[in-house]
Protein backbone atom coordinates (compact mmCIF):
# COMPACT_ATOMS: atom_id res chain seq x y z
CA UNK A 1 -180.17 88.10 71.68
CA UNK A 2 -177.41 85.76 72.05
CA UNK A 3 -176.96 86.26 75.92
CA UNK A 4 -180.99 85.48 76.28
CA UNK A 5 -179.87 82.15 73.83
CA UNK A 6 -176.89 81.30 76.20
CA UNK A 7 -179.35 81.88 79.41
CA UNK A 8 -181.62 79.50 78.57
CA UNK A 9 -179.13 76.97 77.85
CA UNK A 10 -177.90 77.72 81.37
CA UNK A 11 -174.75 80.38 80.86
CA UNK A 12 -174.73 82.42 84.08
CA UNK A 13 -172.08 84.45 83.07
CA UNK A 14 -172.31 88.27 82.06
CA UNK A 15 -172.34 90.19 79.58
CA UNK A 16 -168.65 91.95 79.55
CA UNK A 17 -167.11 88.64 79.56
CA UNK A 18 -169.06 87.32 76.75
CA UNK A 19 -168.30 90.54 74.56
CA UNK A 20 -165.07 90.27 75.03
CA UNK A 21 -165.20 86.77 73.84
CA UNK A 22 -167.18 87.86 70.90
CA UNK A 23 -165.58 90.46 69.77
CA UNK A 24 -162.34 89.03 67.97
CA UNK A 25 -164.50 86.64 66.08
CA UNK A 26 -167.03 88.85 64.40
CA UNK A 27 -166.34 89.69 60.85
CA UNK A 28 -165.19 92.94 60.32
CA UNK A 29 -167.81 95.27 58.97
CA UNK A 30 -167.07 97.44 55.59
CA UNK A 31 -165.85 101.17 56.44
CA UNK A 32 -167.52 102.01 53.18
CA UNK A 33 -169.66 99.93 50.79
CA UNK A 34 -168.19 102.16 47.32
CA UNK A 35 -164.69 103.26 47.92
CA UNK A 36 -164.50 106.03 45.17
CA UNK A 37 -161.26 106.72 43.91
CA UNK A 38 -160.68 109.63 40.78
CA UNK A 39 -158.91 109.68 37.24
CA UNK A 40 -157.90 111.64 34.15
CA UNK A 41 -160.87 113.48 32.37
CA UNK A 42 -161.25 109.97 29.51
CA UNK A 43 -159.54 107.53 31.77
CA UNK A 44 -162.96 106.16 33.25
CA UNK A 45 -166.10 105.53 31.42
CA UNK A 46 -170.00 104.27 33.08
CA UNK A 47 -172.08 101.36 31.15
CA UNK A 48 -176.05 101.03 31.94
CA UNK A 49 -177.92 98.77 30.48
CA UNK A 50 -181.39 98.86 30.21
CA UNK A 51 -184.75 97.65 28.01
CA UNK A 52 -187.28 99.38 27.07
CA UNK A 53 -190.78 98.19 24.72
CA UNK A 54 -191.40 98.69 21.60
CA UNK A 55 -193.19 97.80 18.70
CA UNK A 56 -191.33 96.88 15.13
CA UNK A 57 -193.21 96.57 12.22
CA UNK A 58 -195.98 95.92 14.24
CA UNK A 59 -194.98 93.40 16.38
CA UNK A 60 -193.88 94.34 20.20
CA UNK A 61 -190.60 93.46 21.31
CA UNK A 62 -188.04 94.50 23.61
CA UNK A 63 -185.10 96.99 23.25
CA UNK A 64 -182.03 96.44 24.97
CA UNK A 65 -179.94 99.54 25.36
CA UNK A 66 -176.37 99.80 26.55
CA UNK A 67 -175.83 103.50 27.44
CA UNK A 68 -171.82 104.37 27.57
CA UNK A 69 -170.72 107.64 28.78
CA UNK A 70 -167.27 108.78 29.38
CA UNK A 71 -166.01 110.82 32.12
């Protein structure tokens, strides 16, 4: 995509050269997007939240919940 760009703006060079031009400037990507890592049993815990509908003395609302559990 970017050597068809650079074409029609009149590059004439290839594509190795360009790579390698590339290639120190790009970002580096993420090995892993969730980089687990493990405790004590009680050490860690996990929070949800979530809502749910419901009706209270006759009139609907909406719950919110916060579930806690501990690993």
């Amino acid at each position: 995509m970017i050597l068809q760009k650079l074409r029609l703006m009149g590059y004439e060079g290839g594509r190795t050269i360009l790579r390698d031009y590339i290639r120190p400037k790009r970002p580096l990507r993420d090995s892993r997007r969730t980089v687990r890592y493990e405790t004590a049993p009680g050490k860690q815990a996990q929070l949800d939240l979530a809502e749910h509908p419901v009706v209270i003395a006759g009139v609907p609302r909406v719950a919110h919940f916060l579930i806690y559990e501990r690993l």
